[in-house]
Protein backbone atom coordinates (compact mmCIF):
# COMPACT_ATOMS: atom_id res chain seq x y z
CA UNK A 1 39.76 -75.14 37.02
CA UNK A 2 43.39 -73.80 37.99
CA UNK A 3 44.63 -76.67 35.88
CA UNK A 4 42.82 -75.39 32.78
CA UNK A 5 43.86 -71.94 33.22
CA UNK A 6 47.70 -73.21 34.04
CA UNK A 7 47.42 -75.68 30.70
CA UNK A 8 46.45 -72.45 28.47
CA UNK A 9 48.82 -70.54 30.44
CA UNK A 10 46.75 -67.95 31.87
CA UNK A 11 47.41 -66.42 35.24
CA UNK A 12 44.13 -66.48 37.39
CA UNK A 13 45.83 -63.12 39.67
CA UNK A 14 46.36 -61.27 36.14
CA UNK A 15 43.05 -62.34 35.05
CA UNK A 16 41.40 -61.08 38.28
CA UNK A 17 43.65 -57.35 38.15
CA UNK A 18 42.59 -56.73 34.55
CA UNK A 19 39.47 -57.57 35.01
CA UNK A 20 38.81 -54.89 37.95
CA UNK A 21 41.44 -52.25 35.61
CA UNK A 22 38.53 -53.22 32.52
CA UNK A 23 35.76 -52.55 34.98
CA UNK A 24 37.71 -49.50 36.17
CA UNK A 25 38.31 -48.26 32.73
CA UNK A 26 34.65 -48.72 31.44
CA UNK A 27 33.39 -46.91 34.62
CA UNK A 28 35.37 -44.19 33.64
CA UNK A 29 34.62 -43.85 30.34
CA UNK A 30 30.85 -44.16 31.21
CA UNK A 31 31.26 -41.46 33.74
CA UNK A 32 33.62 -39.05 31.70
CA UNK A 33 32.48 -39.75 28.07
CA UNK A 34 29.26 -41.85 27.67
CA UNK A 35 27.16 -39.74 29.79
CA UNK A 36 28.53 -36.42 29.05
CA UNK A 37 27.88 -36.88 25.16
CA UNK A 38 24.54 -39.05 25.53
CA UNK A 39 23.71 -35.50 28.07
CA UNK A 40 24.85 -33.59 25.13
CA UNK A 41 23.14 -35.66 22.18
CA UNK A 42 19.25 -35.46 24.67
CA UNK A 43 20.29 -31.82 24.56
CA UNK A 44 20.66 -31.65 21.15
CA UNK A 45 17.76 -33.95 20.36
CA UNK A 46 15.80 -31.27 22.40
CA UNK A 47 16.90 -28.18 20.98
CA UNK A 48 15.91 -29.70 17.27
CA UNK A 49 12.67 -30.99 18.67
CA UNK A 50 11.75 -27.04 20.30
CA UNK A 51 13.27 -25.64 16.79
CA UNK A 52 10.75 -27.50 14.97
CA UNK A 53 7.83 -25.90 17.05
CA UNK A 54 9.22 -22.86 16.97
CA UNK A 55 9.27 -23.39 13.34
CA UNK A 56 5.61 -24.91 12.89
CA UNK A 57 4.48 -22.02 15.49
CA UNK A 58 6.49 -19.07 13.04
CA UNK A 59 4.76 -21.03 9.94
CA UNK A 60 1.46 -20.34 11.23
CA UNK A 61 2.07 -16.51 12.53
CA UNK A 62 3.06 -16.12 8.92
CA UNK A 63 -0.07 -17.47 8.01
CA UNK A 64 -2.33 -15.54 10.19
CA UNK A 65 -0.21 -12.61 8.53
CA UNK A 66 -0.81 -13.33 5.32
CA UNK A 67 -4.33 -14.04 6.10
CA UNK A 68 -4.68 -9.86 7.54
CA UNK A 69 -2.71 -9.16 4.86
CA UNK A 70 -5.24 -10.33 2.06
CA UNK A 71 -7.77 -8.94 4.20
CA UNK A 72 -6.24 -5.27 5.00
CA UNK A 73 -5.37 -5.09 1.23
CA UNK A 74 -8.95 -5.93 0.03
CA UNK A 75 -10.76 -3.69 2.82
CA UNK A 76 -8.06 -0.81 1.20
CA UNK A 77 -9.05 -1.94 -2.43
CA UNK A 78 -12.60 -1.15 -1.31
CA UNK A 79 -11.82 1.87 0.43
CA UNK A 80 -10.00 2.78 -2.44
CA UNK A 81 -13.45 2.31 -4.84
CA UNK A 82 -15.40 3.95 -2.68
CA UNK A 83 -13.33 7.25 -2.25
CA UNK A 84 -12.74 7.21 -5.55
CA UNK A 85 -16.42 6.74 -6.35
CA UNK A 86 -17.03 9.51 -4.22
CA UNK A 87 -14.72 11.72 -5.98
CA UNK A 88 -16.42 11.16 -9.11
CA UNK A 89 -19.16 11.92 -7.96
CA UNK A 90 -18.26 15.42 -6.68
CA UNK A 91 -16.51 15.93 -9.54
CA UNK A 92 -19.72 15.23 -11.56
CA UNK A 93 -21.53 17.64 -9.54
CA UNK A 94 -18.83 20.32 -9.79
CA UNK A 95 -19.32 20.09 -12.98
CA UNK A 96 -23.00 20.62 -13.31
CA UNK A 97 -22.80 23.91 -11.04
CA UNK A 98 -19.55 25.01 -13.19
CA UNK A 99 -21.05 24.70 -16.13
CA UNK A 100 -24.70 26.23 -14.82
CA UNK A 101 -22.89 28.68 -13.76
CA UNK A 102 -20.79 29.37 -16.90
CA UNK A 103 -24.10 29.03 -18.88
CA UNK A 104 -26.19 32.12 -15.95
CA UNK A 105 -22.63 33.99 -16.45
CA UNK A 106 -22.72 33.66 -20.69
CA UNK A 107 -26.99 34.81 -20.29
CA UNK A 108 -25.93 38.01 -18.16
CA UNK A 109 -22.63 38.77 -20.77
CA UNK A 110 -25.00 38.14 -23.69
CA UNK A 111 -28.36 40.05 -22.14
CA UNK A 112 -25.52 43.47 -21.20
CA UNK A 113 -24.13 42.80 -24.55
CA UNK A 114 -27.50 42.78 -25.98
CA UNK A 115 -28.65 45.73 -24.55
CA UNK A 116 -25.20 47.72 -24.98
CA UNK A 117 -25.48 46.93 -28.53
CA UNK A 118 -29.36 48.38 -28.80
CA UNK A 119 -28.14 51.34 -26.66
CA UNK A 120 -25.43 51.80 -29.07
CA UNK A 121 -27.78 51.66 -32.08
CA UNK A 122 -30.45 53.98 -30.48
CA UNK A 123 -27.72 56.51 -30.29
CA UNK A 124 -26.20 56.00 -33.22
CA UNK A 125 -29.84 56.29 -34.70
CA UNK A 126 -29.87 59.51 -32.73
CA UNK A 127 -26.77 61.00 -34.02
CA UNK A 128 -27.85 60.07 -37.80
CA UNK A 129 -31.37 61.79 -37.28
CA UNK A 130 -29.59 65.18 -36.13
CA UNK A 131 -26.74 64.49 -39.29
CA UNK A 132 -29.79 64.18 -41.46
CA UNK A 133 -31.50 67.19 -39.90
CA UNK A 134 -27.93 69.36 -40.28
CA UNK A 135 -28.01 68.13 -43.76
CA UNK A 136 -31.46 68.89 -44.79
CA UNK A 137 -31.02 72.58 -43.03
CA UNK A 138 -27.85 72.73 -44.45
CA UNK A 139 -29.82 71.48 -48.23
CA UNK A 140 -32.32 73.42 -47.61
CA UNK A 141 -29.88 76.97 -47.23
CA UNK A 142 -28.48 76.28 -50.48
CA UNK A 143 -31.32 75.95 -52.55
CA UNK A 144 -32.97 79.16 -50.70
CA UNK A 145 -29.59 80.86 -51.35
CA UNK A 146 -29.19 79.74 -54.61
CA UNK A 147 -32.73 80.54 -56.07
């Protein structure tokens, strides 16, 4: 075997040193720069993986949000009805008593007004019957003067 190395001309001690400096050399890059960055790329790979549950996990908080969401807005919208319902129906009844009310209020102004007015007539009535009566004693002294 020495014979085939010496034909091709290769030194078996040379062959034998860079062999070991190789296998030095590709222990230390294994140790220094495959490990680190195969270290850094599971790290990596992990960090993605976690960010994609995190993401799937936010995805379905937002749904569950949503979800109250719709719900809280339709329990308002119903809420909402219902006061506003109620409110129309006070309303409605304020009504009735303000306008009952307006209508006893308009009876009592038109019954005073009524009788003021008859009051007013009986003494105007009264105060014509004495005018007449001055008048006729008055009439009556003129033609017993003048005859």
């Amino acid at each position: 075997m020495s014979s085939l190395l010496s034909a091709f001309g290769i030194d078996w001690h040379l062959l034998i040193v860079n062999i070991i400096n190789f296998g030095l050399l590709l222990f230390v890059l294994w140790y220094f720069l495959y490990a680190p960055i195969m270290r850094i790329l599971e790290e990596r790979r992990a960090k993605v993986a976690q960010s994609v549950i995190d993401a799937e996990q936010a995805r379905e908080k937002l749904e569950e949000i949503e979800a109250s969401r719709s719900h809280i807005l339709t329990e308002a919208g119903r809420e909402a009805d219902d006061v506003l319902a109620s409110a129309r129906k006070a309303g409605g009844e304020k009504e009735r008593e303000l306008v009952a009310s307006g209508e006893a209020s308009a009876a009592r102004i038109l019954a005073a007004a009524e009788a003021q007015a008859s009051e007013l007539k009986a003494q105007a009535i009264a105060e014509s019957k004495q005018e007449v009566a001055k008048l006729i004693v008055l009439g009556v002294e003129k033609t017993v003067r003048g005859a």
